[in-house]
Protein backbone atom coordinates (compact mmCIF):
# COMPACT_ATOMS: atom_id res chain seq x y z
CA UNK A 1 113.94 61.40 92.18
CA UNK A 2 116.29 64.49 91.76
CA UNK A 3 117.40 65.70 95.24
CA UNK A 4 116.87 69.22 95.91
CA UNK A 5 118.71 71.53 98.16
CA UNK A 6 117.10 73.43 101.32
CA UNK A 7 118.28 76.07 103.94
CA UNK A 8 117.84 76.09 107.57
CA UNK A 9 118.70 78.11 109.76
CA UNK A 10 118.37 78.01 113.18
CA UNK A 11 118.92 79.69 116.84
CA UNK A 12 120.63 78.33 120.05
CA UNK A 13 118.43 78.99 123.02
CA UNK A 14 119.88 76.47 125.23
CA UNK A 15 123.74 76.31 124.38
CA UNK A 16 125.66 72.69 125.11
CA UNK A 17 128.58 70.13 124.01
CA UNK A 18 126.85 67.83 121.73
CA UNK A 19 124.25 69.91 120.23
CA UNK A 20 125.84 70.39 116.62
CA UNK A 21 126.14 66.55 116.80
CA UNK A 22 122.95 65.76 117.83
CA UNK A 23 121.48 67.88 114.91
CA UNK A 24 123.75 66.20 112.74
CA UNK A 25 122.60 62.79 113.51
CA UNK A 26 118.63 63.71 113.16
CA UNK A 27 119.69 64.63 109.37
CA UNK A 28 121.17 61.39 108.92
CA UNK A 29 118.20 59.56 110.17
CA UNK A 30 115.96 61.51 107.96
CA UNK A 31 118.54 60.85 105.02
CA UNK A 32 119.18 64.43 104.69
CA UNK A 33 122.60 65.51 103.64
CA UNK A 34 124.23 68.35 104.99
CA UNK A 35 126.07 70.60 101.96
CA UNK A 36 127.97 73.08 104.27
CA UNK A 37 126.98 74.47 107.64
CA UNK A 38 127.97 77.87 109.16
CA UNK A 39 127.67 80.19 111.65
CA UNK A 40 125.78 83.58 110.59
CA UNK A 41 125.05 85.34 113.07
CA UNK A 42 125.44 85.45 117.05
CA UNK A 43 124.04 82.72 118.50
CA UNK A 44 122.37 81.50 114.61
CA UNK A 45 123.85 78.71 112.41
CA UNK A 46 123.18 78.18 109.06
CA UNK A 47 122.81 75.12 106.85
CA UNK A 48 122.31 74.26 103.44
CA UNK A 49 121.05 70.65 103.40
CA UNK A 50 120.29 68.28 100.65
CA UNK A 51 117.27 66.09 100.53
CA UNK A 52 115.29 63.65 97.95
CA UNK A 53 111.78 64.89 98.73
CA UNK A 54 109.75 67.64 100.47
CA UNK A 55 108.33 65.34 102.86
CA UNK A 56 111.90 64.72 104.23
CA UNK A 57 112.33 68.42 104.82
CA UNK A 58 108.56 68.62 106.69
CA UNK A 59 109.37 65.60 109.09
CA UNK A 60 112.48 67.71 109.88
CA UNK A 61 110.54 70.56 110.82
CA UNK A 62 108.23 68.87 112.84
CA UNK A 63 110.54 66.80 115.23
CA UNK A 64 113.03 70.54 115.54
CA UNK A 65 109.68 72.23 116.52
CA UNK A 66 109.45 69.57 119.73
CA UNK A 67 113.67 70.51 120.40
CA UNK A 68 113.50 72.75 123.34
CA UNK A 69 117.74 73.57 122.79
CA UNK A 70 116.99 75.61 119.76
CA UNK A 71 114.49 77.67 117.57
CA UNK A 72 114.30 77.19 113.56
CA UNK A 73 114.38 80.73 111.92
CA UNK A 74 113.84 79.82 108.68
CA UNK A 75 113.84 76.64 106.26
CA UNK A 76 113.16 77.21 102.76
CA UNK A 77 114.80 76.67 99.27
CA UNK A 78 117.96 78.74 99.75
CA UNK A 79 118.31 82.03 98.14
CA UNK A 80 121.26 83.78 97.15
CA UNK A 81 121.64 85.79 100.33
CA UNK A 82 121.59 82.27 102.01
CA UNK A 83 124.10 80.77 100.04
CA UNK A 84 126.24 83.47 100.96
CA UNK A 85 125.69 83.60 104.81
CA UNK A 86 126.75 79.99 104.84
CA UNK A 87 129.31 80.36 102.75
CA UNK A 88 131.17 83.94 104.33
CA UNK A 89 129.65 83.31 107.83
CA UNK A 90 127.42 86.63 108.03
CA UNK A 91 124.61 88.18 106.32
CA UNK A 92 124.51 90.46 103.80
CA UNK A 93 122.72 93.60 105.14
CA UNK A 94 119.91 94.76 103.33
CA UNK A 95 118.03 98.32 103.66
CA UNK A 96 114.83 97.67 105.78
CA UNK A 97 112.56 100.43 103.25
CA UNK A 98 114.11 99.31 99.83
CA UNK A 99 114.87 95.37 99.72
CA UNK A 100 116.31 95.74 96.50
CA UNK A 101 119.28 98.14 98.36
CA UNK A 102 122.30 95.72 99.77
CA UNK A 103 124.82 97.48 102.01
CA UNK A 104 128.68 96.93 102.13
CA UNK A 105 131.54 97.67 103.79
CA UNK A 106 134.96 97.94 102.62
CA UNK A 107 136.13 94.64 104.41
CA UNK A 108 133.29 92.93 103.48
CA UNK A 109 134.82 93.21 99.33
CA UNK A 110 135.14 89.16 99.09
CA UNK A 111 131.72 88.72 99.87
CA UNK A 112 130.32 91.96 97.78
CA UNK A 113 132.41 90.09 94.80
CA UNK A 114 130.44 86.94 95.24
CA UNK A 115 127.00 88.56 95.40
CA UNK A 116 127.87 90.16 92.11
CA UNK A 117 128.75 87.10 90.46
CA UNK A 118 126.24 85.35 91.74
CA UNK A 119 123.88 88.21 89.77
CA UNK A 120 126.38 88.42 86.56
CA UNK A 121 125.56 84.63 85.88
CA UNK A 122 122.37 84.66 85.96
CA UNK A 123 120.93 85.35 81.72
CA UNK A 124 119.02 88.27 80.65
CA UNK A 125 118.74 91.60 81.67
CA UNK A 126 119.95 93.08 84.98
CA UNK A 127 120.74 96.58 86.02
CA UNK A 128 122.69 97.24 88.75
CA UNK A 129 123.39 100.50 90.26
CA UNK A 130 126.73 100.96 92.74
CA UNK A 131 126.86 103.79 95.54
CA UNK A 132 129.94 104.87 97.28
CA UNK A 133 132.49 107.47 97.74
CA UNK A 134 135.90 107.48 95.30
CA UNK A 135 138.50 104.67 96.03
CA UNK A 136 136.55 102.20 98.41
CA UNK A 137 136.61 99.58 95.41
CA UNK A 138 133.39 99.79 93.29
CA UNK A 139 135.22 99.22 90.23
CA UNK A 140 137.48 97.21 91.21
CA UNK A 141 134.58 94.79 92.71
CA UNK A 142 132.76 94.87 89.45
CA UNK A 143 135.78 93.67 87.30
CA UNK A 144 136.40 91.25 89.97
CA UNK A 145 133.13 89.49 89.78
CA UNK A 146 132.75 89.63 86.07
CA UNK A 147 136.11 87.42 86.57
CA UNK A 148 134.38 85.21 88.80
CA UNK A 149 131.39 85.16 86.65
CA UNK A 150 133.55 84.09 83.70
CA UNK A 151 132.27 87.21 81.83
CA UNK A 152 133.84 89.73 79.92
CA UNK A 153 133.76 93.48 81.33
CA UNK A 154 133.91 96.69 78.74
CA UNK A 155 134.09 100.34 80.05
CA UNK A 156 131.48 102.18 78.64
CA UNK A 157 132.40 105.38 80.80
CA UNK A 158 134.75 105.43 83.56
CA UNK A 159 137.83 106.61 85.56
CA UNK A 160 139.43 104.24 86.70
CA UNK A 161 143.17 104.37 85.29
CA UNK A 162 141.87 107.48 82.53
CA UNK A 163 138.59 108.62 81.88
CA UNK A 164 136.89 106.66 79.03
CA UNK A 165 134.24 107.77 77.30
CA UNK A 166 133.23 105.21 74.58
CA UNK A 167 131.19 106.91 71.57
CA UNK A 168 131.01 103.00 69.41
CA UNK A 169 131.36 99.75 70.24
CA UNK A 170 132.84 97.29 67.66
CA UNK A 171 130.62 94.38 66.53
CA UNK A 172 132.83 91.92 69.16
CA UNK A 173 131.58 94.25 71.89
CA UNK A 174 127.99 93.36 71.31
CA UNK A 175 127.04 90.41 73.03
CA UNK A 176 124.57 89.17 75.92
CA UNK A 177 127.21 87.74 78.19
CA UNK A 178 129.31 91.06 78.43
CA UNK A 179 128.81 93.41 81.69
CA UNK A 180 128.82 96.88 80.81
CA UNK A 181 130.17 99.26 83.41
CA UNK A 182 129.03 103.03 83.26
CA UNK A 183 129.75 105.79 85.39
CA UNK A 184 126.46 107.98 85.99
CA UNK A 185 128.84 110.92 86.34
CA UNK A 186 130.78 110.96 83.52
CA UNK A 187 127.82 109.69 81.09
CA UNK A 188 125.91 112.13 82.00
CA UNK A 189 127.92 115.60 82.77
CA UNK A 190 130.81 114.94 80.80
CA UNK A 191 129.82 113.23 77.51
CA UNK A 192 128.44 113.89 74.41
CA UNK A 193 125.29 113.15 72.12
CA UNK A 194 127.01 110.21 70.30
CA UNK A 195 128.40 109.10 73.75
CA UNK A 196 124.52 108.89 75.46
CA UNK A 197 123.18 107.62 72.11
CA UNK A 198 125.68 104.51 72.74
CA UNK A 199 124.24 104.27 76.33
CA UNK A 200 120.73 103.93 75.71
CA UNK A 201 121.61 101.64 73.02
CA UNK A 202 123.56 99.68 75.23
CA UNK A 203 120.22 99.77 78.27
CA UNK A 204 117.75 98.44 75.78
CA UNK A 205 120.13 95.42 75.44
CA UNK A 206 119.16 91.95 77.75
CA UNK A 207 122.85 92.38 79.24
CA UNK A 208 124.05 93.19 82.52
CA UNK A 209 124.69 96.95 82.87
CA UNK A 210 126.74 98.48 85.98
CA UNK A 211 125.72 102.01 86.67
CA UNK A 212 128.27 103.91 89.48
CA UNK A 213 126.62 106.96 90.47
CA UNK A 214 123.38 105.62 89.82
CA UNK A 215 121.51 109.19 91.31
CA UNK A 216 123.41 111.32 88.79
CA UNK A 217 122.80 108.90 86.25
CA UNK A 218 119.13 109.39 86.43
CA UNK A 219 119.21 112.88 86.33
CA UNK A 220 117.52 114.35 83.62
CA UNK A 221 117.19 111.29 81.74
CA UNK A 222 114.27 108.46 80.71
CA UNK A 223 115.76 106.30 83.41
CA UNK A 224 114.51 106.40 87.20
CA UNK A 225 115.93 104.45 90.09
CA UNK A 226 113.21 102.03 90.11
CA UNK A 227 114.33 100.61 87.06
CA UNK A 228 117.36 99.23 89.02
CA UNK A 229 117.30 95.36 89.66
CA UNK A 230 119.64 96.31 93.09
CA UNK A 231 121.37 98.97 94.07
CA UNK A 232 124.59 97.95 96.05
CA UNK A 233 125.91 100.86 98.35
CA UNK A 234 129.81 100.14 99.27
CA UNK A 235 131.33 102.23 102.55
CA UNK A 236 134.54 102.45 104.05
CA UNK A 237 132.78 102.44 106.99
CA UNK A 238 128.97 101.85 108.74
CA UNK A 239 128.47 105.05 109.04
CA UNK A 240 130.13 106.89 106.04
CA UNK A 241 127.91 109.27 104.21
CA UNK A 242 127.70 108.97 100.70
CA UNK A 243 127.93 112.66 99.02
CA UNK A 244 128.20 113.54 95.21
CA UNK A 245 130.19 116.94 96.14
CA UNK A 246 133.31 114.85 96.95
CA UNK A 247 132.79 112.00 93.73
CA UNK A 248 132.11 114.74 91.05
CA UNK A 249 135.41 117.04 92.57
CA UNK A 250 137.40 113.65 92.05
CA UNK A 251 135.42 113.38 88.93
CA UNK A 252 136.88 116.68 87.63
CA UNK A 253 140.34 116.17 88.67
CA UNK A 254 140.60 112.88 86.95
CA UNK A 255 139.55 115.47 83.77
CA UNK A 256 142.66 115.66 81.07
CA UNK A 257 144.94 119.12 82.14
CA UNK A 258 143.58 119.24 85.78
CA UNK A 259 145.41 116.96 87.33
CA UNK A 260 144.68 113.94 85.82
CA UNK A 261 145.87 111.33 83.58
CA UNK A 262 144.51 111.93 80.20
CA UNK A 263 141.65 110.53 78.60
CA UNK A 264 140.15 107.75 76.00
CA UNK A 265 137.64 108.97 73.96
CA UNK A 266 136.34 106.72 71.16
């Protein structure tokens, strides 16, 4: 029989020396392999185990029910946000109204990087919309994980370096395994008819589109934020607001004879 990976995750209620190795040993009893074990949260550890059958994983959870030294939170097949905990030692926060909304901070870039590739490897269709304020690393985090990914990245729209605005791809450019990045600003204030007509070309394809400035991207157009798979807000800080006065006056200045460096338009 195939063995199958499971997460647990559990609470210390009663902290002492030995405790880590006493778990340990009831998983080696019960023939469970441990793949990696972490810490991910105060007073939580995490642990993605490996085991032959289900019935392995239920005795488990009925002998740690009867251990008075700590409380199971949750054990399940892991999901990606589990993978991840174990892996960077924390969870990734998600908004408690929209579950599909992950928050970031700037020092939490290495992990936002992972999440994405976790999401760019996955086939078919996801669209992905990115939050934040100019120069806290959204592009920079989307090329990053398309590297990780093993995927090639093409700037539909963007300002990174120059503003791009792409009006064709060539026939290289069209495959399932590229990610697309778009910026909602400059798609849809600053281009053209031939420019949008390459967007919503480039939506109806099963690909992985990026969307920065996902808000202004939906303005006035056939798209709505619930058609976004996640929507990945990055901050410099907790508690930096996210306003479109302050992207879309960067947005101008990156324009070609106010300040900035030029443009690509093809």
């Amino acid at each position: 029989m195939e063995s199958k990976e499971w997460y647990l995750e559990y609470e210390i209620t009663i902290d002492r020396p030995g405790l880590l190795g006493d778990i340990s040993s009831l998983l080696g009893m019960l023939s469970i392999n441990i793949v990696s074990i972490n810490g991910v949260d105060a007073g939580r550890r995490g642990l993605l185990l490996r085991a032959q059958s289900e019935d392995q994983i239920k005795r488990l959870e009925s002998i740690l029910e009867t251990v008075e030294t700590i409380k199971v939170r949750k054990i399940r097949e892991p999901k990606l946000r589990d993978r991840l905990a174990v892996m960077h030692g924390k969870y990734i926060q998600r908004d408690h109204d929209d579950k599909n909304t992950f928050r970031f901070v700037r020092d939490e870039l290495g992990i936002l990087v992972d999440f994405m590739a976790e999401i760019f490897k996955e086939p078919g269709h996801k669209l992905i919309g990115i939050r934040g304020m100019p120069r806290v690393g959204k592009t920079e985090s989307v090329v990053a994980a398309s590297v990780c990914a093993n995927k090639k990245w093409l700037f539909v729209s963007s300002t990174l370096l120059k503003q791009t605005i792409r009006k064709q791809l060539i026939k290289e450019e069209y495959s399932e395994n590229n990610i697309y990045i778009i910026d909602g600003i400059v798609s849809r204030r600053r281009a053209d008819e031939r420019h949008l007509q390459l967007v919503r070309e480039i939506m109806s394809m099963p690909a992985v589109k990026v969307i920065e400035h996902p808000d202004i991207f939906v303005e006035h157009s056939e798209y709505s934020i619930e058609d976004f798979d996640y929507i990945i807000e990055l901050r410099n800080t907790p508690d930096e607001e996210i306003t479109y006065e302050i992207v879309e006056k960067q947005n101008l200045l990156d324009q070609p004879g106010i300040g900035g460096f030029g443009n690509f338009d093809f």
